[in-house]
C-alpha atoms as a PDB file:
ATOM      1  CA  UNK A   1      13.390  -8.392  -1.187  1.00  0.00           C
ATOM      2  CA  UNK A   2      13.496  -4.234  -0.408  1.00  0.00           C
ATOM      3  CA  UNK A   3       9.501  -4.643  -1.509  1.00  0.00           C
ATOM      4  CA  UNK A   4       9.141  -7.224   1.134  1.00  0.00           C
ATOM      5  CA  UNK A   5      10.585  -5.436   3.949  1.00  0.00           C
ATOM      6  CA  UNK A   6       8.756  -2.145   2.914  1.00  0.00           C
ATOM      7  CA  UNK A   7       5.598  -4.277   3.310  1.00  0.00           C
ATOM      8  CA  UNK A   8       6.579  -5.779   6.748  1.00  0.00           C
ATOM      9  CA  UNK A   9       7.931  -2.250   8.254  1.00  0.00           C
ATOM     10  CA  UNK A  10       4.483  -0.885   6.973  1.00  0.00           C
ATOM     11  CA  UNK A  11       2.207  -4.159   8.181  1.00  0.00           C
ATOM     12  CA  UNK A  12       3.827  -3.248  11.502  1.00  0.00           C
ATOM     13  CA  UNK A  13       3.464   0.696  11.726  1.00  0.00           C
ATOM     14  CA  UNK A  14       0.369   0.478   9.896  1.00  0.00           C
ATOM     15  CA  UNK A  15      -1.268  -1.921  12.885  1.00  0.00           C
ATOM     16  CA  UNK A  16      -1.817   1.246  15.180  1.00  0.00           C
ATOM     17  CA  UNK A  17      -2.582   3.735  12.317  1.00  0.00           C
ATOM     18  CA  UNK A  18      -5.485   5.508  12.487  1.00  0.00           C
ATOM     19  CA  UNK A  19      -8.437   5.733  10.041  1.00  0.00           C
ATOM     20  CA  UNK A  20     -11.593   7.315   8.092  1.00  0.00           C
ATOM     21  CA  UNK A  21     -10.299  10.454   7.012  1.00  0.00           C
ATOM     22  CA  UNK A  22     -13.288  12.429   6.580  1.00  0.00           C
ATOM     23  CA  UNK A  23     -14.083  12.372  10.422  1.00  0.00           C
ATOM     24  CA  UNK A  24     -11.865  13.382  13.486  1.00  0.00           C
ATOM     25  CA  UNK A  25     -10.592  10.493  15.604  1.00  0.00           C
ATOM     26  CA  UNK A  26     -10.817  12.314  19.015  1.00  0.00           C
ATOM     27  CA  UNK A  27      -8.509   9.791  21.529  1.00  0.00           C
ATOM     28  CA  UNK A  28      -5.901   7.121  19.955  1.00  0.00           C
ATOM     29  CA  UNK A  29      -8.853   4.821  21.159  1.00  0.00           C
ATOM     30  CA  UNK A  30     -11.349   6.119  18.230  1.00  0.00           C
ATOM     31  CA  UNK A  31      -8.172   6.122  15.846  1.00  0.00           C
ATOM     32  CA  UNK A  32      -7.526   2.456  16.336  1.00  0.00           C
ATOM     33  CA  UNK A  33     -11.281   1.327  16.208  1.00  0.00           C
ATOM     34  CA  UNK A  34     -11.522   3.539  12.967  1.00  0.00           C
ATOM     35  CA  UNK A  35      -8.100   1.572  11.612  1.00  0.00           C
ATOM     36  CA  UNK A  36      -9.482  -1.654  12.131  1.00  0.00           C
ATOM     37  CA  UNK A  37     -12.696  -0.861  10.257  1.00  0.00           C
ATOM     38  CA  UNK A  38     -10.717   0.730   7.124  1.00  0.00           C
ATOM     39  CA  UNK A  39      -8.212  -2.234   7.070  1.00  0.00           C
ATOM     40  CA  UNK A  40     -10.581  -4.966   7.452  1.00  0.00           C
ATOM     41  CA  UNK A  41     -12.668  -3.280   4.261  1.00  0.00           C
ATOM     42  CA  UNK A  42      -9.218  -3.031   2.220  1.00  0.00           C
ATOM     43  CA  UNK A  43      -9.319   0.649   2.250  1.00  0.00           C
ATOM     44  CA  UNK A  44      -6.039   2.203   1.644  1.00  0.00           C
ATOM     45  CA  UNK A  45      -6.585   5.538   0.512  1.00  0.00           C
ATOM     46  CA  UNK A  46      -8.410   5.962   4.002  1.00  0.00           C
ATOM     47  CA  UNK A  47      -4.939   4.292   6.299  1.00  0.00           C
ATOM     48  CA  UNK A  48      -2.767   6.419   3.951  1.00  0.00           C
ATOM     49  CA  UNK A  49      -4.706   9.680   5.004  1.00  0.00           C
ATOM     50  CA  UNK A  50      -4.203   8.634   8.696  1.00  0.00           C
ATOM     51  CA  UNK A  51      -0.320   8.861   8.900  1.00  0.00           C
ATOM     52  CA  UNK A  52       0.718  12.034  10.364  1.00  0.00           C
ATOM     53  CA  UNK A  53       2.125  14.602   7.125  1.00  0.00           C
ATOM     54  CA  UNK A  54       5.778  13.665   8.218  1.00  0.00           C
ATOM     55  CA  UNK A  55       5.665  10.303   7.885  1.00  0.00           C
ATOM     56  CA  UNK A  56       3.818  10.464   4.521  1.00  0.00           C
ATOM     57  CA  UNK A  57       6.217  12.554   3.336  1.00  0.00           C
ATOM     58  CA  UNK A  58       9.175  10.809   4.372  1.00  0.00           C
ATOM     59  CA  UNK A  59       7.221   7.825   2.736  1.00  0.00           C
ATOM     60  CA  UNK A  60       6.734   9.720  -0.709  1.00  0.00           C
ATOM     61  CA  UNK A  61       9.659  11.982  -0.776  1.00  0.00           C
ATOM     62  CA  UNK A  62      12.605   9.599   1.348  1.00  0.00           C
ATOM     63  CA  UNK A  63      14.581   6.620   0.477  1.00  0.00           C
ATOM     64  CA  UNK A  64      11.936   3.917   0.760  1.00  0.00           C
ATOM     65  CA  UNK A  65       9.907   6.264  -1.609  1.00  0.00           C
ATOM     66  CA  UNK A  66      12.376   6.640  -3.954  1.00  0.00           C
ATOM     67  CA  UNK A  67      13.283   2.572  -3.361  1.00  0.00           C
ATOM     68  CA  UNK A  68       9.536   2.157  -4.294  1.00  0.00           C
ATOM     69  CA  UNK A  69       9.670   4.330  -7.220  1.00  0.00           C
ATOM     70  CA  UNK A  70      13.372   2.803  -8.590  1.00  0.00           C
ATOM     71  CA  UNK A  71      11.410  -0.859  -8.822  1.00  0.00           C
ATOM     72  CA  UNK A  72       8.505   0.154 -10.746  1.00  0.00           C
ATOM     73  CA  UNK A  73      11.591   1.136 -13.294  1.00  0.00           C
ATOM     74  CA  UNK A  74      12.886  -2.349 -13.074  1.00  0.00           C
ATOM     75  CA  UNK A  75      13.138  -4.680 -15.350  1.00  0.00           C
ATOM     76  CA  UNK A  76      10.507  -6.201 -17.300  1.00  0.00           C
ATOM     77  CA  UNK A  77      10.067  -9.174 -14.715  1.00  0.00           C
ATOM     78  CA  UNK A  78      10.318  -6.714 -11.575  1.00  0.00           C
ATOM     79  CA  UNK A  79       7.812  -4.310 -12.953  1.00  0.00           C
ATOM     80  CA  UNK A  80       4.864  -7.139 -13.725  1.00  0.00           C
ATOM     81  CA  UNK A  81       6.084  -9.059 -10.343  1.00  0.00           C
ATOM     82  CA  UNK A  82       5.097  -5.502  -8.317  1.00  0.00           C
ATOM     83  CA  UNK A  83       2.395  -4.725 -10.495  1.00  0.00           C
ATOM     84  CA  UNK A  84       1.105  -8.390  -9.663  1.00  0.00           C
ATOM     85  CA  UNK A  85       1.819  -7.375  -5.999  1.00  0.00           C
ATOM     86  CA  UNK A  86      -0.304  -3.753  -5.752  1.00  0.00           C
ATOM     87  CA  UNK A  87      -3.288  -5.623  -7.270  1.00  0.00           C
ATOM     88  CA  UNK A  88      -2.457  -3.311 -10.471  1.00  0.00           C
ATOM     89  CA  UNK A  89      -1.766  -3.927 -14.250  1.00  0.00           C
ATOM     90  CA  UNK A  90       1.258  -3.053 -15.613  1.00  0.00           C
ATOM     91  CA  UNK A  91       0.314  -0.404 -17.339  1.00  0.00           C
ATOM     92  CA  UNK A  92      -1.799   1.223 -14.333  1.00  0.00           C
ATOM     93  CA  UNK A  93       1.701   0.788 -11.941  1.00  0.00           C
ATOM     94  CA  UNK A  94       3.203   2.966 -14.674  1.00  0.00           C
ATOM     95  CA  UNK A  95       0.901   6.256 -14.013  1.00  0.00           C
ATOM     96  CA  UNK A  96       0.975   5.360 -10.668  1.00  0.00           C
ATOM     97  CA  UNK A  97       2.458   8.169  -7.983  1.00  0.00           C
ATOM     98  CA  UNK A  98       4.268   6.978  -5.310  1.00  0.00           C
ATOM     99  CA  UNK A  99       1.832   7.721  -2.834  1.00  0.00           C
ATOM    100  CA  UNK A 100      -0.933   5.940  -4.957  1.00  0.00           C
ATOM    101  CA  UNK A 101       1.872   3.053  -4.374  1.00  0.00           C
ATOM    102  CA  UNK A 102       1.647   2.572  -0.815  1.00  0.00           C
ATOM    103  CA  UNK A 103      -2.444   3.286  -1.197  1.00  0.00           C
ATOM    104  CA  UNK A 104      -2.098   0.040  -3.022  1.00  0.00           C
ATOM    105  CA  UNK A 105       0.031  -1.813  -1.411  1.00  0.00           C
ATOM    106  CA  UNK A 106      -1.428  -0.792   2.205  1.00  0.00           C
ATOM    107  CA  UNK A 107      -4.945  -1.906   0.875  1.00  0.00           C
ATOM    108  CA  UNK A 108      -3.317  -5.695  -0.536  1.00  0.00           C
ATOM    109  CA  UNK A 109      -1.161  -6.183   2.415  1.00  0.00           C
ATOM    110  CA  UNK A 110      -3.230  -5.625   5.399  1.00  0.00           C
ATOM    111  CA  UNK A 111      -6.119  -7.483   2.790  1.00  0.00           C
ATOM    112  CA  UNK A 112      -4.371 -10.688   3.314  1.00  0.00           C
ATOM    113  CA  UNK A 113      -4.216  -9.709   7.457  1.00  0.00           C
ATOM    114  CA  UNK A 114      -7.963  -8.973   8.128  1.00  0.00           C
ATOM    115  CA  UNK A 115      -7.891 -11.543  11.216  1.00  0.00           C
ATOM    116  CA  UNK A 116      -4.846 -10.400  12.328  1.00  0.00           C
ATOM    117  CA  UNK A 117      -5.619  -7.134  12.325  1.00  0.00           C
ATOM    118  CA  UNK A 118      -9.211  -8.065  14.087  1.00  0.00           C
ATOM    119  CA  UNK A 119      -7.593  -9.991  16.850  1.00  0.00           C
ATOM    120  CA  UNK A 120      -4.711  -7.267  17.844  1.00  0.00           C
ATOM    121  CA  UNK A 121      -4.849  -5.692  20.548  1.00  0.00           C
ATOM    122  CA  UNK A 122      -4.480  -1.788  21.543  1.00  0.00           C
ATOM    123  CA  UNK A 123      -3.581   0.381  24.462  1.00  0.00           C
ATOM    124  CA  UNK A 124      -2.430   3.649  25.377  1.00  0.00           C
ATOM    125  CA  UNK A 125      -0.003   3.509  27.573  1.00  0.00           C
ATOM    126  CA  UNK A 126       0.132   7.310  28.219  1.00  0.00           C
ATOM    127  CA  UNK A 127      -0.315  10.752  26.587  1.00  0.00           C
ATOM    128  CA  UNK A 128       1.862  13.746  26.845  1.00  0.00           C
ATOM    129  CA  UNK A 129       1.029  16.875  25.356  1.00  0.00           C
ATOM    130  CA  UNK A 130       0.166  15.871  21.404  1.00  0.00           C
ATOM    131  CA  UNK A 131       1.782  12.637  21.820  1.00  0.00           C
ATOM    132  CA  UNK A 132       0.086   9.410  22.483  1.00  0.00           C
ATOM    133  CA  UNK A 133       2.367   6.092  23.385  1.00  0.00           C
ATOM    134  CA  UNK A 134       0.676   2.732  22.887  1.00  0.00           C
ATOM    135  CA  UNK A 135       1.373  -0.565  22.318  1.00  0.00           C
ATOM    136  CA  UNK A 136      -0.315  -3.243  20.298  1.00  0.00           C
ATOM    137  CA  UNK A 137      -0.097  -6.980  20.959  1.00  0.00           C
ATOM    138  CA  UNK A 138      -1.168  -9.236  18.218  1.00  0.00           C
ATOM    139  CA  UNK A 139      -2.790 -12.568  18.200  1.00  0.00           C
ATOM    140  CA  UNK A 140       0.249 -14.901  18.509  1.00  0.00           C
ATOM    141  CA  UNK A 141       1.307 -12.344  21.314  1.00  0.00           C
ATOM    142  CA  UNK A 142       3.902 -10.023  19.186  1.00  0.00           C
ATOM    143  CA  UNK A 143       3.908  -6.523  20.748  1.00  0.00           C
ATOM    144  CA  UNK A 144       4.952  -3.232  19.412  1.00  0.00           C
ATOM    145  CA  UNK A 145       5.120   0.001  20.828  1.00  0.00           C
ATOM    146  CA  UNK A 146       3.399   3.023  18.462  1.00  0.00           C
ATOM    147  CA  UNK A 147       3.390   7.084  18.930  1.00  0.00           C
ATOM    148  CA  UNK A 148       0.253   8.705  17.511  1.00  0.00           C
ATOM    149  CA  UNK A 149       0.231  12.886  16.897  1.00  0.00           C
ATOM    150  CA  UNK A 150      -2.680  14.828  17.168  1.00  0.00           C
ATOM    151  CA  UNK A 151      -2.401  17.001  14.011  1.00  0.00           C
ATOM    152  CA  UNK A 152      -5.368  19.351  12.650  1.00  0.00           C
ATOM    153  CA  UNK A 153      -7.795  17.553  15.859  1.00  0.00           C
ATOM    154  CA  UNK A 154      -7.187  14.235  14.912  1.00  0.00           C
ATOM    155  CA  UNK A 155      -5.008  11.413  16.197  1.00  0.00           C
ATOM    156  CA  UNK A 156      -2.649  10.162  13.594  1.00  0.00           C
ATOM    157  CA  UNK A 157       0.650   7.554  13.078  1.00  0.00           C
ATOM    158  CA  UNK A 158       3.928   8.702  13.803  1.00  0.00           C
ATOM    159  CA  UNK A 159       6.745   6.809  11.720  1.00  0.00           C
ATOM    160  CA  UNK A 160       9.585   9.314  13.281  1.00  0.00           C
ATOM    161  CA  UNK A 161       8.211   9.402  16.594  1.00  0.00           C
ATOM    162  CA  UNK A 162       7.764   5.437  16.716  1.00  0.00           C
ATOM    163  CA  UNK A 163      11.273   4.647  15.696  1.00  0.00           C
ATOM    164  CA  UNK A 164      13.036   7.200  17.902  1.00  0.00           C
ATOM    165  CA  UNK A 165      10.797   4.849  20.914  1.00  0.00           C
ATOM    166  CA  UNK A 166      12.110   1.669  19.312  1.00  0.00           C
ATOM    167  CA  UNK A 167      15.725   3.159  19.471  1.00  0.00           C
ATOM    168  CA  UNK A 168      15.265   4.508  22.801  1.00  0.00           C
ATOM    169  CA  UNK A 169      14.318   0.871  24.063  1.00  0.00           C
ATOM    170  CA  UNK A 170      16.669  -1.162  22.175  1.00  0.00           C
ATOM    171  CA  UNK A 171      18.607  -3.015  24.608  1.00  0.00           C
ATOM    172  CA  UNK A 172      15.295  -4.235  26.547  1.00  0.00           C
ATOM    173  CA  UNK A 173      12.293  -5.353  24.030  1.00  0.00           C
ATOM    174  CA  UNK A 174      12.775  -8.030  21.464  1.00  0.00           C
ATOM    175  CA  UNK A 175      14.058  -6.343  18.429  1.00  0.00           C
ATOM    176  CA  UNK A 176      11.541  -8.188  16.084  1.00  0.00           C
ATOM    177  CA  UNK A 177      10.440  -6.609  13.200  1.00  0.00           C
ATOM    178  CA  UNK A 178      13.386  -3.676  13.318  1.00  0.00           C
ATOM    179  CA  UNK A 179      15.280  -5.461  10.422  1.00  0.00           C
ATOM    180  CA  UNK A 180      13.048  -3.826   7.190  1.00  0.00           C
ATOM    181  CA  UNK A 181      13.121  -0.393   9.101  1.00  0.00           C
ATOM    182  CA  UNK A 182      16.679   0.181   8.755  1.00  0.00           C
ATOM    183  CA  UNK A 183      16.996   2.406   5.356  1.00  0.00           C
ATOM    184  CA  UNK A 184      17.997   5.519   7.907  1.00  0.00           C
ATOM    185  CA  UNK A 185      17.699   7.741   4.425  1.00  0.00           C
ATOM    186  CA  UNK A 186      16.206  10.464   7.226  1.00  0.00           C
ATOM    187  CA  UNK A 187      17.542  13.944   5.816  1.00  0.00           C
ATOM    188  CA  UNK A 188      16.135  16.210   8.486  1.00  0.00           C
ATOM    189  CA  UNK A 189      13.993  13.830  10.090  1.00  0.00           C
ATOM    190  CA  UNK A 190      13.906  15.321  13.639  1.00  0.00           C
ATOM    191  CA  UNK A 191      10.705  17.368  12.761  1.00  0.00           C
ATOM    192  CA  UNK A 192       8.148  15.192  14.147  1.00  0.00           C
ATOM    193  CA  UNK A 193       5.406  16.947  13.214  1.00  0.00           C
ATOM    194  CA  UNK A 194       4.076  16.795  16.423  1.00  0.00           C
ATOM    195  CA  UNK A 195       3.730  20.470  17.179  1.00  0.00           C
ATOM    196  CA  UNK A 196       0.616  21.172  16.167  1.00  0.00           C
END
């Protein structure tokens, strides 16, 4: 059930993450465009490398993280059920890192979402400084608001940045989707890493 809502809380962020890690993505424009190319091709390594360094480490090193790394210790049934999940063997999901994880499980779960993904929607609704707020509006008409960081000249996901937004609008927008990002685990999360 925790697996499921990782997967959902990371189908969601993941929607305006940028992409292609070996070039710069120089407006949240180029990021998204890149995204959509990597995720339609099943390319998680290339999604992972797109979140800002915060949110992959909060990812690795934070509760989900350790949530992720507690199941693949499971029992018997878990472990194969997870492995089965990945797109792994059982034995592979054992010399897995947790990072190598969500590589996997970004790369199966947006798999399964290629039209999806194809048929959403992106906009910046404004930029300030290093930070980029945008929404994305999928094909059955779900929105979500994003924040992208421009770290080391390229335009990346915020997870930090993107929930303090959701928090901040609450009481207005449809809370859909908030229920899997609720694991507030966030020692010392005010460091956005949005001052670079």
């Amino acid at each position: 059930m925790r697996r499921h809502c990782l997967a959902v809380f990371l189908l969601g962020m993941v929607l305006s993450v940028p992409v292609l890690a070996e070039e710069k993505q120089k407006t949240p424009e180029e990021a998204w465009d890149g995204f959509k190319k990597a995720a339609v091709a099943g390319d998680g390594k290339a999604m992972w490398g797109f979140f800002s360094n915060s949110t992959r480490k909060k990812l690795v090193d934070g509760e989900q993280g350790k949530a992720m790394d507690a199941m693949r210790q499971g029992t018997e049934e878990q472990v194969a059920e997870m492995a089965k999940h990945l797109g792994v063997t059982v034995e592979e999901l054992k010399k897995l890192t947790v990072e190598e994880m969500y590589i996997h499980l970004l790369a199966t779960e947006l798999a399964a979402d290629k039209e999806k993904i194809e048929k959403t929607e992106f906009k910046v609704e404004k930029i300030e400084e290093n930070k980029a707020l945008c929404n994305t509006k999928d094909g059955e008409g779900k929105k979500e608001k994003v924040v992208l960081v421009k770290e080391d000249g390229t335009w990346r996901m915020d997870m930090e940045a993107t929930d303090e937004l959701k928090k901040a609008d609450e009481g207005g927008d449809e809370g859909e989707g908030d229920e899997g990002e609720g694991d507030e685990g966030d020692e010392g999360g005010k460091d956005e890493g949005s001052g670079k």
